[in-house]
PDB file of N, CA and C in Angstrom:
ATOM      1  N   UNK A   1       1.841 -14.144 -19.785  1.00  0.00           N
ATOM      2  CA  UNK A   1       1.322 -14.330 -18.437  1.00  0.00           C
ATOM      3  C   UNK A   1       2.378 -13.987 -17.384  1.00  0.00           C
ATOM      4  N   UNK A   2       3.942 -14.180 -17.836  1.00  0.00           N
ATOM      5  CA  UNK A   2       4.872 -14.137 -16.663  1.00  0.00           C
ATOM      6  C   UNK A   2       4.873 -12.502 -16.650  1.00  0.00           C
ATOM      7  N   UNK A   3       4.481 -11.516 -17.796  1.00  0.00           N
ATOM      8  CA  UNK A   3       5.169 -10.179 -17.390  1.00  0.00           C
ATOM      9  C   UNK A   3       4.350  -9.828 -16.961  1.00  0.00           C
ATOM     10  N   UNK A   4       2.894 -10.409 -16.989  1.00  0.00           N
ATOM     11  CA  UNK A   4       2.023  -9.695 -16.140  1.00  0.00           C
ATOM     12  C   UNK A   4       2.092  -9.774 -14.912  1.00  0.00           C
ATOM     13  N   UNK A   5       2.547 -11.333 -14.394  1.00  0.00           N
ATOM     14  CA  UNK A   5       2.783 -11.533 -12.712  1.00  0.00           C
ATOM     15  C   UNK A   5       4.022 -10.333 -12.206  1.00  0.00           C
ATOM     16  N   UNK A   6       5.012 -10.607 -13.244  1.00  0.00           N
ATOM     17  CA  UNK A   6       6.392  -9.392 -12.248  1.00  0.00           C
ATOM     18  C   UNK A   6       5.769  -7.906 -12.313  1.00  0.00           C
ATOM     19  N   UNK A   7       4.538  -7.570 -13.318  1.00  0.00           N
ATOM     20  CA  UNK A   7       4.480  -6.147 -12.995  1.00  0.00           C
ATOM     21  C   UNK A   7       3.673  -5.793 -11.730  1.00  0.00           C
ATOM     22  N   UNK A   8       3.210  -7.104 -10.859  1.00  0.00           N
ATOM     23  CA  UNK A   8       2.192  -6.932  -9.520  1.00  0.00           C
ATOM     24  C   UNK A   8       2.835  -7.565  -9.132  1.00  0.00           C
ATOM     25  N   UNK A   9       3.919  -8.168  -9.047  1.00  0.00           N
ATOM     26  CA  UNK A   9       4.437  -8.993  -7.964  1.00  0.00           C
ATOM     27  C   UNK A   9       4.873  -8.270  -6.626  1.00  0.00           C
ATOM     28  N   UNK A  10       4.798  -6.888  -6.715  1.00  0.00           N
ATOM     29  CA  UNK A  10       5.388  -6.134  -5.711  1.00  0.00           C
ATOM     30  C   UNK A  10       3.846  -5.903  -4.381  1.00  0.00           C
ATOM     31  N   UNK A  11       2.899  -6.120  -5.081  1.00  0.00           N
ATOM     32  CA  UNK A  11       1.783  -5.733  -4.684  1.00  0.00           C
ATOM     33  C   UNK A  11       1.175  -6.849  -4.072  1.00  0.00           C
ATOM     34  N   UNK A  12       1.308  -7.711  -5.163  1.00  0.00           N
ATOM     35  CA  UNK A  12       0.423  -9.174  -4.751  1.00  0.00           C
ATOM     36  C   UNK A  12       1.882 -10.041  -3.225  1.00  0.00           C
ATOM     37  N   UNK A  13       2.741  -9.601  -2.914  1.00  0.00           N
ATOM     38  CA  UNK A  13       3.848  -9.969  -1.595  1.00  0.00           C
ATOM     39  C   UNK A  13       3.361  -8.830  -0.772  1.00  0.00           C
ATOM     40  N   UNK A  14       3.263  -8.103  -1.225  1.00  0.00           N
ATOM     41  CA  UNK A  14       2.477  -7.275   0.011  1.00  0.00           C
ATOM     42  C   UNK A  14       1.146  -7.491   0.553  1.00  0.00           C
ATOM     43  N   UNK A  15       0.266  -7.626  -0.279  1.00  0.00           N
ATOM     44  CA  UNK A  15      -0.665  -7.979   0.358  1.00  0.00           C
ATOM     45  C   UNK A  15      -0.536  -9.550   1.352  1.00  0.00           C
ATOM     46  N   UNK A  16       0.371 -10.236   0.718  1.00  0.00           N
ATOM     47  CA  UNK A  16       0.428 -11.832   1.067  1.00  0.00           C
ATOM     48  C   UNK A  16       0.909 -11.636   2.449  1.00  0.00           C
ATOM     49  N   UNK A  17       2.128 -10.526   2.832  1.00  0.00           N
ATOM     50  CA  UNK A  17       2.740 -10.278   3.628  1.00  0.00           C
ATOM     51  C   UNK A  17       1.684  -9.832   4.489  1.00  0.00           C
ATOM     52  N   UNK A  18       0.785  -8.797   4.159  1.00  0.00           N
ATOM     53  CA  UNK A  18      -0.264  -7.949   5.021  1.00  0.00           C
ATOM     54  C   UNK A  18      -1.282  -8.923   5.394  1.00  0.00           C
ATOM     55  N   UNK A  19      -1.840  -9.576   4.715  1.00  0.00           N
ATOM     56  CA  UNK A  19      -2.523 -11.429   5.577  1.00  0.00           C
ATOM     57  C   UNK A  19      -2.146 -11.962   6.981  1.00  0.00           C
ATOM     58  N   UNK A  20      -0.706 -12.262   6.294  1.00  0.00           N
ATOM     59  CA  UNK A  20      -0.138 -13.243   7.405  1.00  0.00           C
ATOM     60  C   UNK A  20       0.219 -12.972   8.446  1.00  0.00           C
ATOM     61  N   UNK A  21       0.496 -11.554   8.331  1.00  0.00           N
ATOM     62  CA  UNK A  21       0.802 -10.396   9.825  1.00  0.00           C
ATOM     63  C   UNK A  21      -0.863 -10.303  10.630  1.00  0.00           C
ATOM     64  N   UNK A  22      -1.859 -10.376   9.789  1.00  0.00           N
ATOM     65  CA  UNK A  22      -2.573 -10.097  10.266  1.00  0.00           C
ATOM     66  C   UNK A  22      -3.450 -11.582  11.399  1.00  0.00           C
ATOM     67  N   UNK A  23      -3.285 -12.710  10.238  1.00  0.00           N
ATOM     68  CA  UNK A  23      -3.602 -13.775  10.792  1.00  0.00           C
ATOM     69  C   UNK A  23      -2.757 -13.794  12.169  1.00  0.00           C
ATOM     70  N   UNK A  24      -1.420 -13.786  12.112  1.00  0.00           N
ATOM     71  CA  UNK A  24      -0.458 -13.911  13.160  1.00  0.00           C
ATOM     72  C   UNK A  24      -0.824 -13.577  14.259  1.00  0.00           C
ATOM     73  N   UNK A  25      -1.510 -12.138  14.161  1.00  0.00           N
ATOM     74  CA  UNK A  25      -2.202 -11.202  15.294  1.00  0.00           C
ATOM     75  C   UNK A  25      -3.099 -11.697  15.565  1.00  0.00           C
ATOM     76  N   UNK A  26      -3.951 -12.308  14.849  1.00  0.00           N
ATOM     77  CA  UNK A  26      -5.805 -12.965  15.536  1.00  0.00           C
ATOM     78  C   UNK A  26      -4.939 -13.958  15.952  1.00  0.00           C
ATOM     79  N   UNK A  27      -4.187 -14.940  15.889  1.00  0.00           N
ATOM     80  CA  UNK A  27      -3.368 -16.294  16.605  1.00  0.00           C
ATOM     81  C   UNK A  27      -3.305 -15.721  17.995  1.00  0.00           C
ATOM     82  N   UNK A  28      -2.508 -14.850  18.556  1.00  0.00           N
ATOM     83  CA  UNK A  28      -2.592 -14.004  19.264  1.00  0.00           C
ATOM     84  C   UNK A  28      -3.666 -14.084  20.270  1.00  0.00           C
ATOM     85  N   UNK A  29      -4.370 -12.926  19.646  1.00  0.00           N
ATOM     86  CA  UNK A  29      -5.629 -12.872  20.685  1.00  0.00           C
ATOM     87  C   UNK A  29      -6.432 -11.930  19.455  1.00  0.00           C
ATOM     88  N   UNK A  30      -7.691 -11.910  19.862  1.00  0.00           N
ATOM     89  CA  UNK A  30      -8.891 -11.326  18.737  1.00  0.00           C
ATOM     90  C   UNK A  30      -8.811  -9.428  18.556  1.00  0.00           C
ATOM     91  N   UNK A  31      -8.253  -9.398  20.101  1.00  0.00           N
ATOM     92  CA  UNK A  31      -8.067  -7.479  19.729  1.00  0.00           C
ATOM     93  C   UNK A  31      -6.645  -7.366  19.275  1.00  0.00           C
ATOM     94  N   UNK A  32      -6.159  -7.859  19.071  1.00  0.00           N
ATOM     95  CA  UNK A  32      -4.813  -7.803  18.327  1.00  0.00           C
ATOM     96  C   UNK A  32      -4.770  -7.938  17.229  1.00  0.00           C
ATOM     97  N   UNK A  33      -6.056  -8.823  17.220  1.00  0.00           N
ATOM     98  CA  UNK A  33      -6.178  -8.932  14.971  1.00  0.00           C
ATOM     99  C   UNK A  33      -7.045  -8.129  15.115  1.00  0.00           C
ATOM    100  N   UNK A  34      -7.821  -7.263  15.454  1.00  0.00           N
ATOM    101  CA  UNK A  34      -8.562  -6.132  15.272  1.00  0.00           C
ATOM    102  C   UNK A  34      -7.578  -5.497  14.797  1.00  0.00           C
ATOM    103  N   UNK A  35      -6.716  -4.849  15.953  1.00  0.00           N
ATOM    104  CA  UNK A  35      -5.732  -3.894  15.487  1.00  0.00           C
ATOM    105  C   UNK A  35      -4.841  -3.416  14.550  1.00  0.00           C
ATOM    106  N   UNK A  36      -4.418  -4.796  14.238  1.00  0.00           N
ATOM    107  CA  UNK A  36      -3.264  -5.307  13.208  1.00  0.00           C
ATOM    108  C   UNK A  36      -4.424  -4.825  11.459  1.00  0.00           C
ATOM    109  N   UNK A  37      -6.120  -5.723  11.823  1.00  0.00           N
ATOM    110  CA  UNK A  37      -6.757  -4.897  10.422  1.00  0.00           C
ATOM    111  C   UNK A  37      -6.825  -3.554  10.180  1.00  0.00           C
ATOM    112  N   UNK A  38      -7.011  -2.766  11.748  1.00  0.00           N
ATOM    113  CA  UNK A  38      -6.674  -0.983  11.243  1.00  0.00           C
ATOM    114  C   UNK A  38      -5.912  -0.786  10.725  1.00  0.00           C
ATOM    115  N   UNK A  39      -4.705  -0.892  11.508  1.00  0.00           N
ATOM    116  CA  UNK A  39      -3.123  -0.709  11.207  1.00  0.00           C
ATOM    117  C   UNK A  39      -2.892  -0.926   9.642  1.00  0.00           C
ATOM    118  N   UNK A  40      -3.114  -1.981   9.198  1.00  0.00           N
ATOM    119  CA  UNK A  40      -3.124  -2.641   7.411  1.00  0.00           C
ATOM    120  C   UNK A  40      -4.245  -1.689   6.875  1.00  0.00           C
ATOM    121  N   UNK A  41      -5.190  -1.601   6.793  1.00  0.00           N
ATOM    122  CA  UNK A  41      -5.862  -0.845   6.048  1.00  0.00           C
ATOM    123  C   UNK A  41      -5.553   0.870   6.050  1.00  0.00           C
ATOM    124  N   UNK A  42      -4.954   1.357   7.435  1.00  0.00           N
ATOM    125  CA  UNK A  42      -4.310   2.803   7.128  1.00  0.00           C
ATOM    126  C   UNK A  42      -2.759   2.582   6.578  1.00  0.00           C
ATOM    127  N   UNK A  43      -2.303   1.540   6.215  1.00  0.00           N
ATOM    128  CA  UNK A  43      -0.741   1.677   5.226  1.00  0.00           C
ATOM    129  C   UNK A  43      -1.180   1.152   3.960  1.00  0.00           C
ATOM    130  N   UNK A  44      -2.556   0.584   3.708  1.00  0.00           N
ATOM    131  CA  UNK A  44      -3.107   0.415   2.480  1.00  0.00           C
ATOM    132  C   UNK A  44      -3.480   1.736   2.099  1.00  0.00           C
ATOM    133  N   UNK A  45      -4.266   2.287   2.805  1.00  0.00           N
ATOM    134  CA  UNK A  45      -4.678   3.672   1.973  1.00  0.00           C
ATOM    135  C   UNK A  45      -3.645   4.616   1.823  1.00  0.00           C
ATOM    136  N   UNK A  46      -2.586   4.645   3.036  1.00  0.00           N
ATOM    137  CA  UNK A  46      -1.743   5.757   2.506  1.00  0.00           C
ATOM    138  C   UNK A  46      -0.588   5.556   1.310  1.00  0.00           C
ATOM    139  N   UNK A  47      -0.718   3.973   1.243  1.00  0.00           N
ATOM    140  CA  UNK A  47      -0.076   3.619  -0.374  1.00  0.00           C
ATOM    141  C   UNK A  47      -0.693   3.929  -1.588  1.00  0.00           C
ATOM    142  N   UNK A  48      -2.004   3.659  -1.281  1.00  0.00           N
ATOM    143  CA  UNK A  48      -3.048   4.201  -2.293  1.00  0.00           C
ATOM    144  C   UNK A  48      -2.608   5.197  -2.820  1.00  0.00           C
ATOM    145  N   UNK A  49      -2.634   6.374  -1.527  1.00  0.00           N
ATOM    146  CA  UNK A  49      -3.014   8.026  -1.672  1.00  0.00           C
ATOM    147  C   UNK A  49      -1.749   7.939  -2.340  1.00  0.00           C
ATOM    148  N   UNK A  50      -0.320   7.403  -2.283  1.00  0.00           N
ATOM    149  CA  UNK A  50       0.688   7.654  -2.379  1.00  0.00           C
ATOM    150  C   UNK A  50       1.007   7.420  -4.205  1.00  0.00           C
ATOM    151  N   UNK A  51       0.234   5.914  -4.315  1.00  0.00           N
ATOM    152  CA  UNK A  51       0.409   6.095  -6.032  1.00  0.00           C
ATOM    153  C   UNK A  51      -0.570   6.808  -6.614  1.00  0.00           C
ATOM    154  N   UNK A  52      -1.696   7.096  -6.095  1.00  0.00           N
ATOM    155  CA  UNK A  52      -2.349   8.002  -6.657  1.00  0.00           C
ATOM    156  C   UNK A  52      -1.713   9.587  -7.324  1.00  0.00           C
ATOM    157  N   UNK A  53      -1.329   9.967  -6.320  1.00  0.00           N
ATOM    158  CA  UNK A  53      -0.955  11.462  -6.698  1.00  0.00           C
ATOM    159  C   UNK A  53       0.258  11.236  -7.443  1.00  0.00           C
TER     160      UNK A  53
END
C-alpha cells in the first residue's frame, strides 16, 4: 500500500495544492475562484498533454 502512495504522491500534493489555491481564491471573492478554476484546469491539461506525449 505504501509504494503505491509514493508512486502518486507527486500528483495526489498537487492536486491538494491545486484545491487550496483555488478555495483561497473563492475566500477572496467568487470571480477570483472562477479564475483561479481556469487557470488550474489549463496547467492540468498542459501536464496531461505533457505526460502524455
Amino acid at each position: 500500500m505504501l509504494k503505491i502512495i509514493w508512486k502518486y504522491i507527486d500528483v495526489l500534493c498537487f492536486l491538494a495544492a491545486a484545491v487550496f489555491i483555488v478555495w483561497g481564491f473563492f475566500r477572496l471573492s467568487i470571480t477570483a475562484g472562477i479564475f483561479a478554476i481556469g487557470i488550474v484546469l489549463i496547467v492540468v491539461g498542459l501536464i496531461t498533454e505533457m505526460i502524455a506525449s
